[in-house]
C-alpha atoms as a PDB file:
ATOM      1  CA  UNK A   1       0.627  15.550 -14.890  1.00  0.00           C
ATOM      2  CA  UNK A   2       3.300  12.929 -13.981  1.00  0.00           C
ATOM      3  CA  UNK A   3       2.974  10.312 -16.424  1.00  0.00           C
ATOM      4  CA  UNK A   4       3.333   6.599 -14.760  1.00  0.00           C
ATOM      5  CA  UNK A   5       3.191   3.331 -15.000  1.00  0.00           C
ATOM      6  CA  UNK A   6      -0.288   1.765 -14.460  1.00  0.00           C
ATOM      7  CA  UNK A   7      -0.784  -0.244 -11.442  1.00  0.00           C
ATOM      8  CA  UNK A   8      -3.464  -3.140 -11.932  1.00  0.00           C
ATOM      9  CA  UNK A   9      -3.446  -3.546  -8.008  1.00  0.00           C
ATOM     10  CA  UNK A  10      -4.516   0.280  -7.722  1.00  0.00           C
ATOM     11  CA  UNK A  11      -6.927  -0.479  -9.822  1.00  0.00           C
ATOM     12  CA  UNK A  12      -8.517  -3.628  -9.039  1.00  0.00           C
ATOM     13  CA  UNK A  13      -9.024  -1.639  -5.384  1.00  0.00           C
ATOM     14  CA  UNK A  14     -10.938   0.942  -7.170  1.00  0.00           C
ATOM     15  CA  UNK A  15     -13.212  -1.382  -8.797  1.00  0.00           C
ATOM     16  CA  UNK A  16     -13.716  -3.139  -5.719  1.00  0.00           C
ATOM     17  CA  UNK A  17     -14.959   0.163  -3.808  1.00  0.00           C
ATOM     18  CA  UNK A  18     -17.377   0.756  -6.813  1.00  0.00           C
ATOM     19  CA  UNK A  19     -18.875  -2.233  -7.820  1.00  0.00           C
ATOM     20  CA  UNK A  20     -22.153  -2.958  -7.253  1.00  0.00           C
ATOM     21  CA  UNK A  21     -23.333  -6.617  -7.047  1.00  0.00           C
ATOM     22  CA  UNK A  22     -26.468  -8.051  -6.238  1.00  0.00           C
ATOM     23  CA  UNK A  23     -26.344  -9.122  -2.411  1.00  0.00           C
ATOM     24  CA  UNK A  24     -27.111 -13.326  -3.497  1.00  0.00           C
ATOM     25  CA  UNK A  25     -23.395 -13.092  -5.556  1.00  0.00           C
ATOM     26  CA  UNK A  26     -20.974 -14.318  -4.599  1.00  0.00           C
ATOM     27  CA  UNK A  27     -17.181 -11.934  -4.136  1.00  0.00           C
ATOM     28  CA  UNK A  28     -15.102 -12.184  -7.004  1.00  0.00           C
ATOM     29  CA  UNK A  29     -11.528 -13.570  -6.665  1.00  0.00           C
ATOM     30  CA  UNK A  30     -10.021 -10.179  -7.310  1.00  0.00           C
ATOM     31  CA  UNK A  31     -12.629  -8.427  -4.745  1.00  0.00           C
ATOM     32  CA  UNK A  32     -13.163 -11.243  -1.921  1.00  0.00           C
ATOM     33  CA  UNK A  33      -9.645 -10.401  -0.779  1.00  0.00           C
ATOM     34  CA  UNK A  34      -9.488  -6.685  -0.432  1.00  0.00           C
ATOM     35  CA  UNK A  35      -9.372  -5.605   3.582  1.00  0.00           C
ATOM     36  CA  UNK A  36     -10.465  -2.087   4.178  1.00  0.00           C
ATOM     37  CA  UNK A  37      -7.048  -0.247   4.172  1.00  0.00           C
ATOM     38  CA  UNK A  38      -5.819   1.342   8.028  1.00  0.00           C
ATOM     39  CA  UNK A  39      -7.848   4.000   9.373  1.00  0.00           C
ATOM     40  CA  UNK A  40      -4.813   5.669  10.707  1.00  0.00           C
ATOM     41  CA  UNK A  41      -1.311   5.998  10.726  1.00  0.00           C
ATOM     42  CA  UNK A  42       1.172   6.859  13.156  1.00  0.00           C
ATOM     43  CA  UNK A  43       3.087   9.219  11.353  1.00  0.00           C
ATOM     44  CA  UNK A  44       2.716  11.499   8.421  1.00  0.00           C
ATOM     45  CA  UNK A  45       3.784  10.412   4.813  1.00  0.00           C
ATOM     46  CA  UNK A  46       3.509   8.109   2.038  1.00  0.00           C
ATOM     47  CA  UNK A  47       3.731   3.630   2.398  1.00  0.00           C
ATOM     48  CA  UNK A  48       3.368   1.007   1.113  1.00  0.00           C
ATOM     49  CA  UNK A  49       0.920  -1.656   2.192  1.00  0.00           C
ATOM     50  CA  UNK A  50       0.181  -5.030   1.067  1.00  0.00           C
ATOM     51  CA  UNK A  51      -3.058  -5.844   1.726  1.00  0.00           C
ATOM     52  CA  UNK A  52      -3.108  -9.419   1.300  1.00  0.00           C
ATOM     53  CA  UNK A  53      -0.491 -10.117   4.288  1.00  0.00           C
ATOM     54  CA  UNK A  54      -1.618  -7.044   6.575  1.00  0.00           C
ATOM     55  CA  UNK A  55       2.197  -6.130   6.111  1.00  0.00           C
ATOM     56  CA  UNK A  56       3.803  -2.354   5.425  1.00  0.00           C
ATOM     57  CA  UNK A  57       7.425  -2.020   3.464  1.00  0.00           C
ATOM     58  CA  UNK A  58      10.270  -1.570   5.328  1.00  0.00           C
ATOM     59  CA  UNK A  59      13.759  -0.532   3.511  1.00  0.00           C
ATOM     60  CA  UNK A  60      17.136  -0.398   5.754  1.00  0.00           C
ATOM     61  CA  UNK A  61      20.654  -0.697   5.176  1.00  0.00           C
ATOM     62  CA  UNK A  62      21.855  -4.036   6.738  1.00  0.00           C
ATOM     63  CA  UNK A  63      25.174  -3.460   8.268  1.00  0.00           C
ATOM     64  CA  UNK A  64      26.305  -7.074   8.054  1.00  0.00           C
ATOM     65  CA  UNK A  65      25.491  -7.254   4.123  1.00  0.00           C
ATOM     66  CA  UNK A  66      26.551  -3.921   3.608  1.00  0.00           C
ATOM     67  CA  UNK A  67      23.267  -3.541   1.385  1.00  0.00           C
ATOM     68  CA  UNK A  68      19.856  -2.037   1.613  1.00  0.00           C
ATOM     69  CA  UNK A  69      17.108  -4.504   1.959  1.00  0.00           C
ATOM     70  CA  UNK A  70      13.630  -4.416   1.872  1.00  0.00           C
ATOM     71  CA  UNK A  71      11.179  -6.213   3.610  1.00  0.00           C
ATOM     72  CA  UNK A  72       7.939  -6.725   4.647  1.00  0.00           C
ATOM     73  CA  UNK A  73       6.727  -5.935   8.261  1.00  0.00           C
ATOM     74  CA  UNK A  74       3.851  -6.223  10.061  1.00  0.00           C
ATOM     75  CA  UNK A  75       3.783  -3.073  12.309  1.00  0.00           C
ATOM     76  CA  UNK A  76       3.211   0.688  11.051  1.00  0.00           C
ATOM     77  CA  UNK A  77       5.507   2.346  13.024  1.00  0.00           C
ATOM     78  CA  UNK A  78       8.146  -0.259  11.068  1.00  0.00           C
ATOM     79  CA  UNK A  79       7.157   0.999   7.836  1.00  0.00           C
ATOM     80  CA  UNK A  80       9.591   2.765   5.725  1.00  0.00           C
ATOM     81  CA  UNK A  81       7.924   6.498   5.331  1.00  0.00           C
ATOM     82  CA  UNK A  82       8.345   8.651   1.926  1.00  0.00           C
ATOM     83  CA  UNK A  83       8.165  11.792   1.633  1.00  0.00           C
ATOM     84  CA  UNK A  84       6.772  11.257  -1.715  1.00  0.00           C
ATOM     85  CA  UNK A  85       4.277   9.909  -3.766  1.00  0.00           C
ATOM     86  CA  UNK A  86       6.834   9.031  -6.863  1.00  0.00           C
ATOM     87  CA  UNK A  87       9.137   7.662  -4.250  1.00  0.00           C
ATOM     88  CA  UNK A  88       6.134   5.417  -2.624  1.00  0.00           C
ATOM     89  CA  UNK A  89       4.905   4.808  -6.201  1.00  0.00           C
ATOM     90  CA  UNK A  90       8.303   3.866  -7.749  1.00  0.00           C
ATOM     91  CA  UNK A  91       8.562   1.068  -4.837  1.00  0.00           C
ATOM     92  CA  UNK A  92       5.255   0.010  -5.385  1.00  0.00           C
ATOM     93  CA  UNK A  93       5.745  -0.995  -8.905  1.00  0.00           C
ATOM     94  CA  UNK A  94       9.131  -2.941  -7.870  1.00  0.00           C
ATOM     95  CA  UNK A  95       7.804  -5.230  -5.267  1.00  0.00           C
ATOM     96  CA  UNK A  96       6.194  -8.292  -6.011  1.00  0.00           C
ATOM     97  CA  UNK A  97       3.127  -8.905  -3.985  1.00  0.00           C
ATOM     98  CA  UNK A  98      -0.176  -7.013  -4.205  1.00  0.00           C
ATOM     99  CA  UNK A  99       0.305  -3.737  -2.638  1.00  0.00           C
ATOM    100  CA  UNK A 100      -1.524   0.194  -2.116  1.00  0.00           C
ATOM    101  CA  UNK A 101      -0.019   3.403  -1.590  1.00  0.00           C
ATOM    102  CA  UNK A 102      -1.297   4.903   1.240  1.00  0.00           C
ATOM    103  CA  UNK A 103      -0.840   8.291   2.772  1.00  0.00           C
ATOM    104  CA  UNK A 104      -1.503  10.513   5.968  1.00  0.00           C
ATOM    105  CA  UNK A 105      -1.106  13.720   6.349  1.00  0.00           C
ATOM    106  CA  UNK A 106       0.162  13.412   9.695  1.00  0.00           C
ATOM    107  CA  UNK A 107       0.088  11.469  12.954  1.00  0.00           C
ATOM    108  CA  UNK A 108      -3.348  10.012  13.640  1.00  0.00           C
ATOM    109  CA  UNK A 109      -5.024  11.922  10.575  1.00  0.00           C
ATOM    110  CA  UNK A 110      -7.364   9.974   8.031  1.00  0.00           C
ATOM    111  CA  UNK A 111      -5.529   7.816   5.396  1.00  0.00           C
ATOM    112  CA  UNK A 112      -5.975   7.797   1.837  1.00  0.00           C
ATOM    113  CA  UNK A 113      -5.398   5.429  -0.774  1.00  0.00           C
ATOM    114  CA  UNK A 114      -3.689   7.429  -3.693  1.00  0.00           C
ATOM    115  CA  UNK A 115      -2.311   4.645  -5.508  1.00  0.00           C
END
């Protein structure tokens, strides 16, 4: 087993899923916030998703710069696709903003959170 970094956002979506509160309480901050994740993707692979904005990660090399930048964007199909979970993972714990790994096994299959 791959030993990693923990992710508190990973984490907070797990307790969110299993948490049971009585229906008169009212949603935490940490759980009032978390959308249910895409039921689909449109391509096969690992990305990342921050949930707050409804936004995927997008990395590209900007010819004008002559850097790679990443960035957030709102569409899917935008979405900068890894081929691996430690890639996906290892952005995931760089960005700043409240993000899930999500992953398909390919075009218009189930997606899973995995981290």
């Amino acid at each position: 087993m791959t030993d990693r970094p923990f992710r508190e956002d990973y984490q907070r979506w797990l307790d969110a899923r299993t948490q049971v509160r009585p229906a008169t309480a009212a949603p935490s901050a940490d759980t009032a916030t978390m959308p249910e994740p895409p039921t689909a993707l449109p391509f096969g692979g690992y990305v990342v998703w921050f949930h707050e904005s409804d936004t995927y990660l997008d990395i590209r090399f900007d010819h004008h710069r002559f850097e790679i930048v990443t960035q957030q964007v709102p569409d899917a199909r935008e979405a900068f696709v890894f081929e691996s979970f430690d890639a996906a993972y290892g952005h995931a714990l760089d960005v700043g903003d409240r993000c899930l790994v999500l992953f398909a096994e390919a075009e218009g299959m189930p997606v899973s959170v995995v981290g």
